[in-house]
C-alpha atoms as a PDB file:
ATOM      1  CA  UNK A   1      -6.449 -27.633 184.882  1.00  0.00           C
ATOM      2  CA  UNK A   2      -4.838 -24.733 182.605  1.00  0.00           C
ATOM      3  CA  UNK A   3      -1.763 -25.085 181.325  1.00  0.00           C
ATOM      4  CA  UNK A   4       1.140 -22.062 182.536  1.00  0.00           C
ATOM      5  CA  UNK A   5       0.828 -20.752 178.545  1.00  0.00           C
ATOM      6  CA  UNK A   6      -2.883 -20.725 178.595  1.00  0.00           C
ATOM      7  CA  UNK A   7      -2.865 -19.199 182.334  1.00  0.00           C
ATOM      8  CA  UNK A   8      -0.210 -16.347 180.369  1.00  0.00           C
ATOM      9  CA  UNK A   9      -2.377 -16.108 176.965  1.00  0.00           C
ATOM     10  CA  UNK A  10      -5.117 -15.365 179.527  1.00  0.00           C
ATOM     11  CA  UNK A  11      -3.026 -12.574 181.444  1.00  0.00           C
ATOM     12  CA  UNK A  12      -2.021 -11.472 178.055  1.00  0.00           C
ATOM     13  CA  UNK A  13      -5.375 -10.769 176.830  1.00  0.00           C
ATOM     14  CA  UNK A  14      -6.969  -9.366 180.452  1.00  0.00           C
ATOM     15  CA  UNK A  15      -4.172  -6.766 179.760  1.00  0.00           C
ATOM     16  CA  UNK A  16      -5.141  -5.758 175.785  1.00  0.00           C
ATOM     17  CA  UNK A  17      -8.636  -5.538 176.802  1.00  0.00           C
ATOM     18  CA  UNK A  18      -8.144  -3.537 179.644  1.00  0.00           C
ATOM     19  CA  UNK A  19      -5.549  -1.243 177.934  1.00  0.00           C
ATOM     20  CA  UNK A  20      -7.862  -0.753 175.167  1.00  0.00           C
ATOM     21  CA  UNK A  21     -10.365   0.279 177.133  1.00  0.00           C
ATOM     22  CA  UNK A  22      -8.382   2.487 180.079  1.00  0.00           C
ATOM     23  CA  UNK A  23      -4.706   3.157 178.876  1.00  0.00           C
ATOM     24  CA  UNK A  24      -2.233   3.517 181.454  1.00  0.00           C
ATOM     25  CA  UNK A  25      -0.760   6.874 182.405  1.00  0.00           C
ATOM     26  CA  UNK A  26       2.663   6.082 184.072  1.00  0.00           C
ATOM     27  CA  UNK A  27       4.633   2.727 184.077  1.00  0.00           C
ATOM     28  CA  UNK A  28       3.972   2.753 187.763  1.00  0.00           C
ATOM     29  CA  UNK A  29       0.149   2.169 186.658  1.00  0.00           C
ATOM     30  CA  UNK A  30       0.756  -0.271 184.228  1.00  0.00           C
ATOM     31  CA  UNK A  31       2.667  -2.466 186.598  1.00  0.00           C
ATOM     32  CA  UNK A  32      -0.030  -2.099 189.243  1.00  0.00           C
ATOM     33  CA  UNK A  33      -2.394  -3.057 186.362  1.00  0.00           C
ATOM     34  CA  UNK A  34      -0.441  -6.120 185.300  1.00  0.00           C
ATOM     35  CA  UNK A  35      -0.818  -7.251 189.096  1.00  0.00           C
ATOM     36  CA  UNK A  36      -4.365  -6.494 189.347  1.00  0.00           C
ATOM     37  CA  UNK A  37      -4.758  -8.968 186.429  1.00  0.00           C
ATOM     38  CA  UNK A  38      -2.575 -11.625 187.496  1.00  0.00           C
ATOM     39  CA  UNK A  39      -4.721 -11.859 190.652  1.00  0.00           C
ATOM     40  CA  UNK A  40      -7.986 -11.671 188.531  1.00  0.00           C
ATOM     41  CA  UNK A  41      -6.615 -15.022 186.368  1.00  0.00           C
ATOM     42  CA  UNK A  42      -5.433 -16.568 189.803  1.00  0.00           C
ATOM     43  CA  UNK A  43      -8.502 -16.671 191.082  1.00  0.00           C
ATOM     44  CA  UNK A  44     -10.361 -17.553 188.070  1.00  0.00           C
ATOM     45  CA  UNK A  45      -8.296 -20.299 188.406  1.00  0.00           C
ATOM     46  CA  UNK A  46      -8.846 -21.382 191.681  1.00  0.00           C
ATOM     47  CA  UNK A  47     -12.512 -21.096 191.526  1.00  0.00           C
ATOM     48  CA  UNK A  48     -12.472 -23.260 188.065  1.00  0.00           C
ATOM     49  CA  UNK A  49     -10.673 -25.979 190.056  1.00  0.00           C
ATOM     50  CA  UNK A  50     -12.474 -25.420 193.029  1.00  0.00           C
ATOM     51  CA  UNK A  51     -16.066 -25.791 191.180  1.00  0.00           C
ATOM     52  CA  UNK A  52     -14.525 -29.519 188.967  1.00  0.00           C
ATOM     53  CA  UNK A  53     -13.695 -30.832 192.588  1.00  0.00           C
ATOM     54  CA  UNK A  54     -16.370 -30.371 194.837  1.00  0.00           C
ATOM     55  CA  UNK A  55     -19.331 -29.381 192.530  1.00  0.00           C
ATOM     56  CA  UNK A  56     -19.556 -26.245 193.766  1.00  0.00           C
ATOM     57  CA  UNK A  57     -21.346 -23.062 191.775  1.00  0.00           C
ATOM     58  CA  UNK A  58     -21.851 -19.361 192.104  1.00  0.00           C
END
């Protein structure tokens, strides 16, 4: 299991990359952004642990 400062450093990086790549135009966007990513790292997350408990694969 990921640590809360990797899960962040993960968030953190998601948001570079996708900033780099598609700037936001409004704060509004940004925030909305952020979120979008958050969900992205929960759910790499989940499936990581998911996958080390029962085995399971993509």
């Amino acid at each position: 299991m990921r640590s809360e400062d990797d899960i962040r450093e993960r968030i953190a990086e998601l948001e570079d990359a996708y900033d780099r790549t598609d700037p936001p135009t409004s704060e509004l966007e940004d925030e909305a952004e952020v979120a979008i990513l958050r969900a992205i790292e929960e759910l790499e997350w989940v499936l990581e642990e998911h996958e080390a408990e029962s085995g399971f694969t993509t």
